[in-house]
C-alpha atoms as a PDB file:
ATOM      1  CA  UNK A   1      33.221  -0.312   8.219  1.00  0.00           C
ATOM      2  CA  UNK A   2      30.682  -2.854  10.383  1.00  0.00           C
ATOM      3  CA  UNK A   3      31.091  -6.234   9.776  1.00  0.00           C
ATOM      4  CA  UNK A   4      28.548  -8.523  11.168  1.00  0.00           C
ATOM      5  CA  UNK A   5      29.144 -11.629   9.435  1.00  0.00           C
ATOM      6  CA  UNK A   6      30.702 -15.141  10.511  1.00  0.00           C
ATOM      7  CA  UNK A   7      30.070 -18.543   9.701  1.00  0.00           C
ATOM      8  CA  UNK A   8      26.987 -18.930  11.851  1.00  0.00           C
ATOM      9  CA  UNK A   9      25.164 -16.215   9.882  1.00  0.00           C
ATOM     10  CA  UNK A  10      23.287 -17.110   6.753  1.00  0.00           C
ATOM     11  CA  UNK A  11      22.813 -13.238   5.732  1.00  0.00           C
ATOM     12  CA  UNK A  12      25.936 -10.975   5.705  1.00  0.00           C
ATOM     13  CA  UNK A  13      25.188  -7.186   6.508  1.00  0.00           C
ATOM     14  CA  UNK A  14      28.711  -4.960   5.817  1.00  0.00           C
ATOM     15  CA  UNK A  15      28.969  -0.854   5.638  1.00  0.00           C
ATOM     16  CA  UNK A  16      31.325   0.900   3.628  1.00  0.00           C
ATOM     17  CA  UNK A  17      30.774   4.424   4.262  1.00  0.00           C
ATOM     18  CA  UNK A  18      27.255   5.075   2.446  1.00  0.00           C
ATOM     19  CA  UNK A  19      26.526   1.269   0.945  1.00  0.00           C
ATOM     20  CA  UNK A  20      25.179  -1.375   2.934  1.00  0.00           C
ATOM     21  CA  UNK A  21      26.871  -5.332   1.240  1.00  0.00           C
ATOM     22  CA  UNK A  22      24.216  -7.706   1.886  1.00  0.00           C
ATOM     23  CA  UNK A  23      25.783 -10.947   0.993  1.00  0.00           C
ATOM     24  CA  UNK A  24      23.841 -14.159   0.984  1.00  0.00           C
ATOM     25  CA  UNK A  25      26.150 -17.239   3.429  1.00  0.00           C
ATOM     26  CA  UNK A  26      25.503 -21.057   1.923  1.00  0.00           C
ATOM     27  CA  UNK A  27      28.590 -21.615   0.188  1.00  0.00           C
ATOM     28  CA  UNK A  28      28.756 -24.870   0.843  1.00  0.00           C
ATOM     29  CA  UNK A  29      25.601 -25.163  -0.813  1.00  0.00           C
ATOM     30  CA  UNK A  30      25.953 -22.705  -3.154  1.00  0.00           C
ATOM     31  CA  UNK A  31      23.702 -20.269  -1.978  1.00  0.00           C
ATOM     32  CA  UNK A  32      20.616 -22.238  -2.535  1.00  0.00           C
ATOM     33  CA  UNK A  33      17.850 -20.125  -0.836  1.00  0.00           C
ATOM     34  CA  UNK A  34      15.613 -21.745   1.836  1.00  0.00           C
ATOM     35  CA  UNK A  35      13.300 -20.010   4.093  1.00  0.00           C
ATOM     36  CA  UNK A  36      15.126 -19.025   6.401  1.00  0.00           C
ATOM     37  CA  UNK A  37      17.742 -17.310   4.267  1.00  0.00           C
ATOM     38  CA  UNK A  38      14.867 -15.570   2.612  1.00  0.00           C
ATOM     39  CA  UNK A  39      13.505 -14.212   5.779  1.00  0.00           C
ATOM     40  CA  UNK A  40      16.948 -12.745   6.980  1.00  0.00           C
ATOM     41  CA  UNK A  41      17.762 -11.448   3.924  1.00  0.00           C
ATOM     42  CA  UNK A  42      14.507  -9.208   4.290  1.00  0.00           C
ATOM     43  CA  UNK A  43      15.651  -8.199   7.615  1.00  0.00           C
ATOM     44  CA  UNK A  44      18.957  -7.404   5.838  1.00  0.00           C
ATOM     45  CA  UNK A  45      17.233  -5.137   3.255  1.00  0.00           C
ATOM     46  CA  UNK A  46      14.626  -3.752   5.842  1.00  0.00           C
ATOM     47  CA  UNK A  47      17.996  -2.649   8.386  1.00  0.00           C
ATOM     48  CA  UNK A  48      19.463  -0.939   4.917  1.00  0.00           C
ATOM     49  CA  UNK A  49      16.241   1.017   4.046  1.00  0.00           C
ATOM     50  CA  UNK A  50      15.499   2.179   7.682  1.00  0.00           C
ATOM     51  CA  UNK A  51      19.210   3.287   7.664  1.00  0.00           C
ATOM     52  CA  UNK A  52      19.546   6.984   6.512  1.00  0.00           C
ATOM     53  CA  UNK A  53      23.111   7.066   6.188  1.00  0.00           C
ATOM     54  CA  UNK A  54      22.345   4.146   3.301  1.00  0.00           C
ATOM     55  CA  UNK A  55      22.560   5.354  -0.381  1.00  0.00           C
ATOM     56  CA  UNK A  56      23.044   2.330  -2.227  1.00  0.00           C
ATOM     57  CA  UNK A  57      22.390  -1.987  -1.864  1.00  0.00           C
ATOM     58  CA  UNK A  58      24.407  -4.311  -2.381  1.00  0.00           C
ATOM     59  CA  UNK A  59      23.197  -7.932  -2.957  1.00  0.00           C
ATOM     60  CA  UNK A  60      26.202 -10.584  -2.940  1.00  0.00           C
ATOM     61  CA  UNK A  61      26.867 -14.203  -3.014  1.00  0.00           C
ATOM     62  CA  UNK A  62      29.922 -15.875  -0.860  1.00  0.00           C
ATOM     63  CA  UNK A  63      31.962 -17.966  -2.267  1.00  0.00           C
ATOM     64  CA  UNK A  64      32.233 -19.545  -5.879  1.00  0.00           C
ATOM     65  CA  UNK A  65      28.691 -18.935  -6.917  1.00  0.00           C
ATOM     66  CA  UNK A  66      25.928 -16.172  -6.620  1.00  0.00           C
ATOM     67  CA  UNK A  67      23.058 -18.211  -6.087  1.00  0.00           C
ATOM     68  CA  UNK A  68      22.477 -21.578  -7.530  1.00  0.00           C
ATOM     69  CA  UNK A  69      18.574 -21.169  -6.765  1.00  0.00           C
ATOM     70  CA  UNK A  70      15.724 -22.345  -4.119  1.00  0.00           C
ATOM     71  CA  UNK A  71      17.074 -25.170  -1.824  1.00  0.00           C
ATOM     72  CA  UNK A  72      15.392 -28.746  -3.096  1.00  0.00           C
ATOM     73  CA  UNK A  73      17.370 -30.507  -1.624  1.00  0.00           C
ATOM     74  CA  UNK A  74      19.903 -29.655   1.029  1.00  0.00           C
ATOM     75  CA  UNK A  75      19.915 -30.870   4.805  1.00  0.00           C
ATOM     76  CA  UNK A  76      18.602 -26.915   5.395  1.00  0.00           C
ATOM     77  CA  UNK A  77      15.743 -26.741   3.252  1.00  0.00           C
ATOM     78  CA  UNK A  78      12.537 -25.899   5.398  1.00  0.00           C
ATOM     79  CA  UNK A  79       9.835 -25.954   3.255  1.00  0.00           C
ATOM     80  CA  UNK A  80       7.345 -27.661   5.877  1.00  0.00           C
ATOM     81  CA  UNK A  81       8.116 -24.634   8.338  1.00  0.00           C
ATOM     82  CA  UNK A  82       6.188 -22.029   9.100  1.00  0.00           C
ATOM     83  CA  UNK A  83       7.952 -18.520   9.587  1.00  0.00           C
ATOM     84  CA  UNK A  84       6.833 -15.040  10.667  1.00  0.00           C
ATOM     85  CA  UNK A  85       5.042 -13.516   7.442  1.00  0.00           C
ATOM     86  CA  UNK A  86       6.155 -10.567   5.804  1.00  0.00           C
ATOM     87  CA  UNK A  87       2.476 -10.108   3.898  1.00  0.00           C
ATOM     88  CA  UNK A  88      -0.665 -10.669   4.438  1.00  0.00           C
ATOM     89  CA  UNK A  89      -0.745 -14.646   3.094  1.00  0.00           C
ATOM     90  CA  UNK A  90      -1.652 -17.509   5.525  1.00  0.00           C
ATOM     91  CA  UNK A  91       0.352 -20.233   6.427  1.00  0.00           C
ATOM     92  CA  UNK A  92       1.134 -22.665   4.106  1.00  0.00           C
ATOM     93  CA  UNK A  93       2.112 -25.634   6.229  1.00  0.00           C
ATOM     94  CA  UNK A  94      -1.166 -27.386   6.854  1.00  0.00           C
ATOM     95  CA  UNK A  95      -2.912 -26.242   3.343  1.00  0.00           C
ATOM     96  CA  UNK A  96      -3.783 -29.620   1.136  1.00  0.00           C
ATOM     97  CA  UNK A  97      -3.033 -29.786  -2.301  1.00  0.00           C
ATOM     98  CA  UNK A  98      -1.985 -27.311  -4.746  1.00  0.00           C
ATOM     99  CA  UNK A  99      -2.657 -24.705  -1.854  1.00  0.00           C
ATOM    100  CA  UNK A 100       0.900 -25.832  -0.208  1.00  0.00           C
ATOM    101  CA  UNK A 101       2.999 -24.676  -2.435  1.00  0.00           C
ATOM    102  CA  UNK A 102       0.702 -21.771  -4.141  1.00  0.00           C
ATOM    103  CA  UNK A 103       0.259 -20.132  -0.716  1.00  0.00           C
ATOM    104  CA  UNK A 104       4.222 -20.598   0.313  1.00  0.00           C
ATOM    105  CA  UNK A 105       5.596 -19.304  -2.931  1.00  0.00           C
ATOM    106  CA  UNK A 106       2.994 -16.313  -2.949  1.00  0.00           C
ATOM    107  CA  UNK A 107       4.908 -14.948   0.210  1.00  0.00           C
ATOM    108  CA  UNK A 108       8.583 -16.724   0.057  1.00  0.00           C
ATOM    109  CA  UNK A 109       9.256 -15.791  -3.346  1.00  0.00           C
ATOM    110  CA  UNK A 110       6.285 -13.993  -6.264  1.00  0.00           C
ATOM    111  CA  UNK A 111       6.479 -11.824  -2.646  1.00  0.00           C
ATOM    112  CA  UNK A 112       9.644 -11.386  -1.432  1.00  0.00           C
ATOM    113  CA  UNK A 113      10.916 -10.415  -4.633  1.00  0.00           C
ATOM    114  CA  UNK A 114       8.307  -7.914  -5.551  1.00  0.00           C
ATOM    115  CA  UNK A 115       8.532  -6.332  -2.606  1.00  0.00           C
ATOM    116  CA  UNK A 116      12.615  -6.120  -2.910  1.00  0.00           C
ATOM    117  CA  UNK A 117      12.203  -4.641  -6.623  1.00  0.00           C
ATOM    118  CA  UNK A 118      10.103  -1.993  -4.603  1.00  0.00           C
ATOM    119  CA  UNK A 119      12.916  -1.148  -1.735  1.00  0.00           C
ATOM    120  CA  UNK A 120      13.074   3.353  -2.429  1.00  0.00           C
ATOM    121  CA  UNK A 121      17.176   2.455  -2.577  1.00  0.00           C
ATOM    122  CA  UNK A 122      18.876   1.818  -5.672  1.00  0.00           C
ATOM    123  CA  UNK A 123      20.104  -1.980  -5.539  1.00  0.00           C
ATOM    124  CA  UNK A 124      22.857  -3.623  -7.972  1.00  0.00           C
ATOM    125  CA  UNK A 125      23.498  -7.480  -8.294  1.00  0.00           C
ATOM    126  CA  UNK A 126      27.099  -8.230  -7.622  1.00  0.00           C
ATOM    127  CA  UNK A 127      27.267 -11.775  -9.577  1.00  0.00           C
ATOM    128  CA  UNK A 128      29.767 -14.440 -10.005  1.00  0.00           C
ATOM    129  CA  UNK A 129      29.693 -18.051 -11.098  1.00  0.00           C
ATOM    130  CA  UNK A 130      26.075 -19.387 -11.075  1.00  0.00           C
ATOM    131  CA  UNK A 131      22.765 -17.435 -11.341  1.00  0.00           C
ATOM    132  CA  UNK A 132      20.626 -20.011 -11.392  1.00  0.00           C
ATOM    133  CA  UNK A 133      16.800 -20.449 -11.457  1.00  0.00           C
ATOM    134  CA  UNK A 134      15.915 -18.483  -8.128  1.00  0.00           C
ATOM    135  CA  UNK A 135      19.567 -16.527  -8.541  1.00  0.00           C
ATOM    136  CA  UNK A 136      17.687 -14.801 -11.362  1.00  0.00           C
ATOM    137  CA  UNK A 137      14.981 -13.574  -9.368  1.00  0.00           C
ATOM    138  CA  UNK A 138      17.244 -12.219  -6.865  1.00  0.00           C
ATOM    139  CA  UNK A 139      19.294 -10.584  -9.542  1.00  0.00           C
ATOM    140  CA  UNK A 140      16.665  -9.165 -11.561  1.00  0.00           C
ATOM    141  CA  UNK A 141      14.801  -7.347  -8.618  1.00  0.00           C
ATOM    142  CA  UNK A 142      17.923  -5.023  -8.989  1.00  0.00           C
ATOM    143  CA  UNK A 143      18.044  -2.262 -10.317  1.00  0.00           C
ATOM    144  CA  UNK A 144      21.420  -3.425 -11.784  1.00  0.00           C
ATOM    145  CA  UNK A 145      23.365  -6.387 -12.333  1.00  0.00           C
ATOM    146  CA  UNK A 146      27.650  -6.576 -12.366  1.00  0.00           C
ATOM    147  CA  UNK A 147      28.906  -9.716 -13.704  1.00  0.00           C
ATOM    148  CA  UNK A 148      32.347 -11.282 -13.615  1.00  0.00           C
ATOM    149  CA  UNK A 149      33.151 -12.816 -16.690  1.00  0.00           C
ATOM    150  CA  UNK A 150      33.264 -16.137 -15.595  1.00  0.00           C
ATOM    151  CA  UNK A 151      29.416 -16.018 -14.479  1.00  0.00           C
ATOM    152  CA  UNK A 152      26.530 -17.364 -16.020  1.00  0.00           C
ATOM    153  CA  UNK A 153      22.273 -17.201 -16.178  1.00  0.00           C
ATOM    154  CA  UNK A 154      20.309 -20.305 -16.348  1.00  0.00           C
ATOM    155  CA  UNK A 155      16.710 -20.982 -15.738  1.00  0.00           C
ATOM    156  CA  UNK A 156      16.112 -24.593 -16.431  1.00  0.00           C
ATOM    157  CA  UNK A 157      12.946 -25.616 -14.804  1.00  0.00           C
ATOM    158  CA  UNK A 158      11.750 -26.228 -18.132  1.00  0.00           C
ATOM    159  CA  UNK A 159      12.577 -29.914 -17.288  1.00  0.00           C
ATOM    160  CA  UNK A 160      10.666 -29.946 -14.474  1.00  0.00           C
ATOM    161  CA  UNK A 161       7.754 -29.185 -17.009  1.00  0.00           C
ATOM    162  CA  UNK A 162       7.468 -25.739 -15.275  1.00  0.00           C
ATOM    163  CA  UNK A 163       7.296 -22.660 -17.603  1.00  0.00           C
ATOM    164  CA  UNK A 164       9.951 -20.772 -15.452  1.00  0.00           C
ATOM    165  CA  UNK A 165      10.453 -19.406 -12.543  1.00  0.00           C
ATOM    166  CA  UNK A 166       8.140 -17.301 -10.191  1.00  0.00           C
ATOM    167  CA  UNK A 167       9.119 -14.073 -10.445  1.00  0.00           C
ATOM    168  CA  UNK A 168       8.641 -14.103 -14.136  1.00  0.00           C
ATOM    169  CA  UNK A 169      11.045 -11.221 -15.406  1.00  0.00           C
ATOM    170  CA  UNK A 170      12.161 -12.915 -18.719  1.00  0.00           C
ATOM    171  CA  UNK A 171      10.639 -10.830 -21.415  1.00  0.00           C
ATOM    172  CA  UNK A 172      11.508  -7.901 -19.707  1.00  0.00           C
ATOM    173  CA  UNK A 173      15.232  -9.298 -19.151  1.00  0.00           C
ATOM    174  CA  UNK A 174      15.779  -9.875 -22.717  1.00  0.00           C
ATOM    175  CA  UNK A 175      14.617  -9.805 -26.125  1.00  0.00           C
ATOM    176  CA  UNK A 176      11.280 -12.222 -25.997  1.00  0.00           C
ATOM    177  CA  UNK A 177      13.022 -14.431 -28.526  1.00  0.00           C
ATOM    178  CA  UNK A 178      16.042 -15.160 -26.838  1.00  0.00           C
ATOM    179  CA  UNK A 179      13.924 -15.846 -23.770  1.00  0.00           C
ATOM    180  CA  UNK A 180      12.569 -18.346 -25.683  1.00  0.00           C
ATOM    181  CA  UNK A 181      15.669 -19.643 -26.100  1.00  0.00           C
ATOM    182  CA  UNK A 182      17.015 -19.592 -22.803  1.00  0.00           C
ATOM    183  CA  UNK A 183      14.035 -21.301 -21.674  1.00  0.00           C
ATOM    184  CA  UNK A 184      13.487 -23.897 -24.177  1.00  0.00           C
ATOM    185  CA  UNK A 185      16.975 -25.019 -24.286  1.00  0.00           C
ATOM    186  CA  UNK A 186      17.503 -24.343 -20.414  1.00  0.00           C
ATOM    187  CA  UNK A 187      21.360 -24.124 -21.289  1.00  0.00           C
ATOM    188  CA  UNK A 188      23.719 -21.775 -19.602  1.00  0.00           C
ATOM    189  CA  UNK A 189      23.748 -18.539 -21.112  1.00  0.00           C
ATOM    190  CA  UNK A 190      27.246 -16.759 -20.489  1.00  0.00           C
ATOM    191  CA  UNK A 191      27.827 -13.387 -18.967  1.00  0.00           C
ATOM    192  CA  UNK A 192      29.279 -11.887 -22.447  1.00  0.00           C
ATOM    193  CA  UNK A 193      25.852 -13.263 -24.272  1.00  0.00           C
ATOM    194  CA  UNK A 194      23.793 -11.607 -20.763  1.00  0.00           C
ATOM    195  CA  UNK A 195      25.825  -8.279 -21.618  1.00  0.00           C
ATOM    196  CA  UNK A 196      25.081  -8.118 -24.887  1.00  0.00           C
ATOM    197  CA  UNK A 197      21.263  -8.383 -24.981  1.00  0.00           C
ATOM    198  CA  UNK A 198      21.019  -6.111 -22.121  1.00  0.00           C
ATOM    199  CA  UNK A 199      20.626  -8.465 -18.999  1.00  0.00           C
ATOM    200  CA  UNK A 200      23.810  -7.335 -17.419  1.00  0.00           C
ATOM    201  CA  UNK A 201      25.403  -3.599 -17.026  1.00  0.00           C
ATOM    202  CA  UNK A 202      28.569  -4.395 -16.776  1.00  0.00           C
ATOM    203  CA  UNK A 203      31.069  -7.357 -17.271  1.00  0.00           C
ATOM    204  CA  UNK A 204      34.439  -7.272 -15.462  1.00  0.00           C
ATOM    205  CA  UNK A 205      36.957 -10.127 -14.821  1.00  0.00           C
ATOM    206  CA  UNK A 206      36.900 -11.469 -11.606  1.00  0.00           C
ATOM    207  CA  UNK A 207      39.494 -10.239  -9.498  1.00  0.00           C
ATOM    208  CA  UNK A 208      37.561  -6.386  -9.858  1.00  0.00           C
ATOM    209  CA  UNK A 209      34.210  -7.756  -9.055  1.00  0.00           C
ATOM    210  CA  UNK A 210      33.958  -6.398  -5.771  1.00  0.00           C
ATOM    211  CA  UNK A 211      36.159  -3.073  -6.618  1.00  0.00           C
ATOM    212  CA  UNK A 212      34.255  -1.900  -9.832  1.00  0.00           C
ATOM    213  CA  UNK A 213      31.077  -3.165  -8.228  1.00  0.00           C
ATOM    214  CA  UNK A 214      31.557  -0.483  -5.752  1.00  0.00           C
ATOM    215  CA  UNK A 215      33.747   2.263  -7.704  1.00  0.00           C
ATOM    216  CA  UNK A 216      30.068   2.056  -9.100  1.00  0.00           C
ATOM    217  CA  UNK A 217      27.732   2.001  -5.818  1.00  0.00           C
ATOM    218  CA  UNK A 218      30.150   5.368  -4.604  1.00  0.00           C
ATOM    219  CA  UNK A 219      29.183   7.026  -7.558  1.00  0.00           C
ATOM    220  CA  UNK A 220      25.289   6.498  -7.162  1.00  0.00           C
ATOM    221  CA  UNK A 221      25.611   7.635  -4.006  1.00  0.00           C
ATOM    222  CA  UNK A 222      26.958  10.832  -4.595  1.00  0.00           C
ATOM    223  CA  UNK A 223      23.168  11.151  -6.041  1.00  0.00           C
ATOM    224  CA  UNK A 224      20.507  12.852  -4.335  1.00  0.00           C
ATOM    225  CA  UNK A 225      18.591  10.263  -2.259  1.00  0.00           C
ATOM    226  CA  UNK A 226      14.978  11.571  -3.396  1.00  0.00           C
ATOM    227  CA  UNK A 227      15.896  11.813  -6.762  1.00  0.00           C
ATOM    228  CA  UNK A 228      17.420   8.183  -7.109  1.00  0.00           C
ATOM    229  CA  UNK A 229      14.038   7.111  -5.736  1.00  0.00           C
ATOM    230  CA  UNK A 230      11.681   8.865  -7.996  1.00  0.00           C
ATOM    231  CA  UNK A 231      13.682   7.847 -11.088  1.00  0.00           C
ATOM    232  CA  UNK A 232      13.892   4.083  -9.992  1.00  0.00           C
ATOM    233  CA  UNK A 233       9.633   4.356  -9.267  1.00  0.00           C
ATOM    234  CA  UNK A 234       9.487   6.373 -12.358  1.00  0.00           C
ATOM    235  CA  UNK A 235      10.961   3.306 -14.551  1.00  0.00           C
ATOM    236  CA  UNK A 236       9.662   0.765 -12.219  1.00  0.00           C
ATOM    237  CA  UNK A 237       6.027   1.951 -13.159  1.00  0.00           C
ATOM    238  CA  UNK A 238       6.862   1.831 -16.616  1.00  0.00           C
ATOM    239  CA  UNK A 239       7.772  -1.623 -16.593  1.00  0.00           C
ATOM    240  CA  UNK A 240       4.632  -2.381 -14.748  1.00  0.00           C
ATOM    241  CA  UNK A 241       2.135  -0.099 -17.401  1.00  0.00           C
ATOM    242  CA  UNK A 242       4.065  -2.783 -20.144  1.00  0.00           C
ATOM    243  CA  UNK A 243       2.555  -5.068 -18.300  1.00  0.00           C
ATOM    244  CA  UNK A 244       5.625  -6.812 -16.219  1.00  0.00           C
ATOM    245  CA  UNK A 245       3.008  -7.339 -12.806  1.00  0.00           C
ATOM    246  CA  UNK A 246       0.193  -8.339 -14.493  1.00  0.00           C
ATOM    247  CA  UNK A 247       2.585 -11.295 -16.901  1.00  0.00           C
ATOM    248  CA  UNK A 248       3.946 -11.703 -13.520  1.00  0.00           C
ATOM    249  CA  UNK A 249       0.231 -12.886 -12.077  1.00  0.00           C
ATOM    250  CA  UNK A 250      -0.263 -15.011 -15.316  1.00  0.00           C
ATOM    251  CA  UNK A 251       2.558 -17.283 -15.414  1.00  0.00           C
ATOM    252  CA  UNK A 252       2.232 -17.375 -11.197  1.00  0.00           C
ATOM    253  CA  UNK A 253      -0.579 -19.729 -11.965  1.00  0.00           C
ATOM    254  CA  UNK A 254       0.531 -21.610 -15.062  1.00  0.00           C
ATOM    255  CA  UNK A 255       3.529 -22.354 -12.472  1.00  0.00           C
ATOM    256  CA  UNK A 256       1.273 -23.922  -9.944  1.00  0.00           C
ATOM    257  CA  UNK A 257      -0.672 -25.894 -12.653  1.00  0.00           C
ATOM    258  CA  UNK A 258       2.558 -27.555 -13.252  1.00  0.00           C
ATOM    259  CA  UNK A 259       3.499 -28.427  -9.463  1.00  0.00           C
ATOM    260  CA  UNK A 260      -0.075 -30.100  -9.815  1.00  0.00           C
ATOM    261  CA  UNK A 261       0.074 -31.407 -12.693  1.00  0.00           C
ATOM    262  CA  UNK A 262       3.663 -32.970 -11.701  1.00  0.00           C
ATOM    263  CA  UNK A 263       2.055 -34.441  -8.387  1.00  0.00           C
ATOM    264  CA  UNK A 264      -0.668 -35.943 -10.637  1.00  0.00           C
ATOM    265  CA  UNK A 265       1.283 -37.843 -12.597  1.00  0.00           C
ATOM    266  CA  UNK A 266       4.923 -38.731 -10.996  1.00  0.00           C
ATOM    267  CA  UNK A 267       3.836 -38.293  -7.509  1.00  0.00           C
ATOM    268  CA  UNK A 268       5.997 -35.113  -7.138  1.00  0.00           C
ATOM    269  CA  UNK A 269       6.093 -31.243  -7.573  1.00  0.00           C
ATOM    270  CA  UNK A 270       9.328 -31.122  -9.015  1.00  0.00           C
ATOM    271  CA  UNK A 271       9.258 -33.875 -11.543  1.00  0.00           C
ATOM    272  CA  UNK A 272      11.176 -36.023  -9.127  1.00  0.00           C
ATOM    273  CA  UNK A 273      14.076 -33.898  -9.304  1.00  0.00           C
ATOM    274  CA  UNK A 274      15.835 -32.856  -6.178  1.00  0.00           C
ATOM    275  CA  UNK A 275      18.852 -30.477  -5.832  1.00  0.00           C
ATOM    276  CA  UNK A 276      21.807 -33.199  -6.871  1.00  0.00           C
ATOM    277  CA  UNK A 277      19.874 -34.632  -9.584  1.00  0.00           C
ATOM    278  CA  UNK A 278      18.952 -30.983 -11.539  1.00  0.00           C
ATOM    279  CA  UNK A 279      23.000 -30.129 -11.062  1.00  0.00           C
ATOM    280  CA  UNK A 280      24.007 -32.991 -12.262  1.00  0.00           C
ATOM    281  CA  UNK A 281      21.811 -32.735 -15.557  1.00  0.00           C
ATOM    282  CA  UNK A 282      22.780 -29.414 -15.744  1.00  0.00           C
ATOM    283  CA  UNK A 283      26.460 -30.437 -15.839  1.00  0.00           C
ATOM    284  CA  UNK A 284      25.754 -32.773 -18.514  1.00  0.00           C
ATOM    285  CA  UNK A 285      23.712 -30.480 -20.451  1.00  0.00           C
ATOM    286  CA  UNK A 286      26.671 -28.086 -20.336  1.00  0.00           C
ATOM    287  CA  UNK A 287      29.710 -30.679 -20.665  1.00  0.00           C
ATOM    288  CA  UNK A 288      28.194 -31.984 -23.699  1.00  0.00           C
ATOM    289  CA  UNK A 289      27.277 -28.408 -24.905  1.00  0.00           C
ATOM    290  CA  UNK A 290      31.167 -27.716 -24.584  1.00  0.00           C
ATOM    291  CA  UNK A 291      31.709 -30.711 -26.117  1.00  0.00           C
ATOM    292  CA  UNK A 292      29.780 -29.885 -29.303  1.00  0.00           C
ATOM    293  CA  UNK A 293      31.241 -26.451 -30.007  1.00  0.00           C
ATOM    294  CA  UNK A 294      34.544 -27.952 -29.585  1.00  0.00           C
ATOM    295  CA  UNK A 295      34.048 -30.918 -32.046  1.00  0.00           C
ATOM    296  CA  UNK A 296      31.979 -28.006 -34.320  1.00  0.00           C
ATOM    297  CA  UNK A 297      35.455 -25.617 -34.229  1.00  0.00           C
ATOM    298  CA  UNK A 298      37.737 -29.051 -35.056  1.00  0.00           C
ATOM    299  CA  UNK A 299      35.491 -29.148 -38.315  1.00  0.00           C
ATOM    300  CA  UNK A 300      35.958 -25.636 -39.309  1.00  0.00           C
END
């Protein structure tokens, strides 16, 4: 086994035999991505593809949660910085306007996370606690997700008057009418729920996470490497003929309308919520959803 990581590295990279662990470091923060945890994860994925010996991804989360979603709002988050582009978008740092954000988010994110779905490597999600907002993205450009059962899904930028995240994957994630639903209510959807309308592959307490997550990695593996590849580009394209990319490219810009059309009228992108202020509606929204069901089952 190599082990690389420490608490100075944002991006874990770990062996095990044939599977390269790439495990995202802000728990502190949650794993909230910023820039520059993008960027190194990229490196992380690019080291695992060049690596022949590497069968299989990993993509993990330390600590409590997977990914709580993009930084807004920590002491790291480095939106105003320019970085070493991975595509062939200009910088974003001295663009006016709506051409900030639009240009930034093409490469950091409606980017990055189209070209991670692509890696020729089958990838699985290892999740626990909260995938939230941006944690979707990362999970869903996987080929497949693991969940413990105390995880959950949430996109809830509905608030924000935003019609979901950038890499747009919810129709394709689940049933278009529970999308609805998880959108229009923005509430927590549990890993059980995320299992049963096809979101998740498997469900597993806890304490296995890690274990079945990679009883089931060993198994792809054992797979022929070329074959893997043409059946994840196989169902990749199918996705994409049902018209995933092009849905993809269409809600991209209804996104951006709303950063505008946010700045326009409350002076900020986000609504005028930061990273505190969207957790701490979102553990309203969810203590008071708890306490609902609970005064509901005292009725019955």
């Amino acid at each position: 086994m190599e082990n690389q990581q420490d608490n100075d590295v944002i991006v874990g990279y770990d062996t095990y035999d044939e599977i390269a662990v790439i495990t995202m470091n802000r728990p502190r923060y949650h794993n909230v991505q910023n820039s520059k945890m993008t960027y190194a994860m990229d490196d992380a994925f690019a080291k695992a593809v060049n690596d022949d010996n590497i069968k299989v991804i990993v993509l993990a989360g330390s600590g409590k949660h997977f990914s709580a979603g993009h930084d807004i709002g920590t002491p790291g988050r480095d939106v105003d910085q320019s970085f070493e582009r991975k595509h062939l978008w200009y910088d974003h740092t001295n663009k006016p306007g709506g051409e900030f954000l639009y240009a930034r988010e093409q490469e950091v994110y409606l980017g990055m996370c189209r070209r991670w779905r692509d890696i020729p490597k089958p990838t699985i999600a290892m999740v626990q606690g909260a995938c939230v907002a941006g944690g979707l993205m990362l999970a869903w450009v996987c080929d497949l997700i693991v969940a413990s059962d105390d995880a959950f899904f949430q996109d809830p930028v509905v608030k924000m008057g935003i019609p979901g995240v950038e890499y747009f994957a919810h129709c394709y994630e689940m049933p278009p009418r529970i999308a609805k639903e998880f959108l229009f209510l923005g509430e927590r959807m549990p890993a059980q729920r995320a299992y049963e309308v096809g979101m998740v592959n498997r469900l597993v307490p806890r304490d296995e996470l890690f274990e079945q997550t990679m009883a089931m990695a060993k198994r792809i593996a054992a797979m022929p490497r070329l074959g893997l590849q043409l059946t994840k580009q196989v169902i990749n394209t199918a996705e994409d003929n049902m018209g995933k990319r092009s849905t993809m490219d269409m809600v991209f810009g209804y996104h951006h309308f709303a950063h505008v059309q946010n700045e326009l009228v409350s002076g900020d992108k986000l609504a005028g919520f930061d990273g505190k202020a969207m957790a701490q509606s979102n553990k309203a929204q969810a203590n008071k959803a708890q306490a609902n069901k609970a005064q509901a089952k005292e009725q019955d």
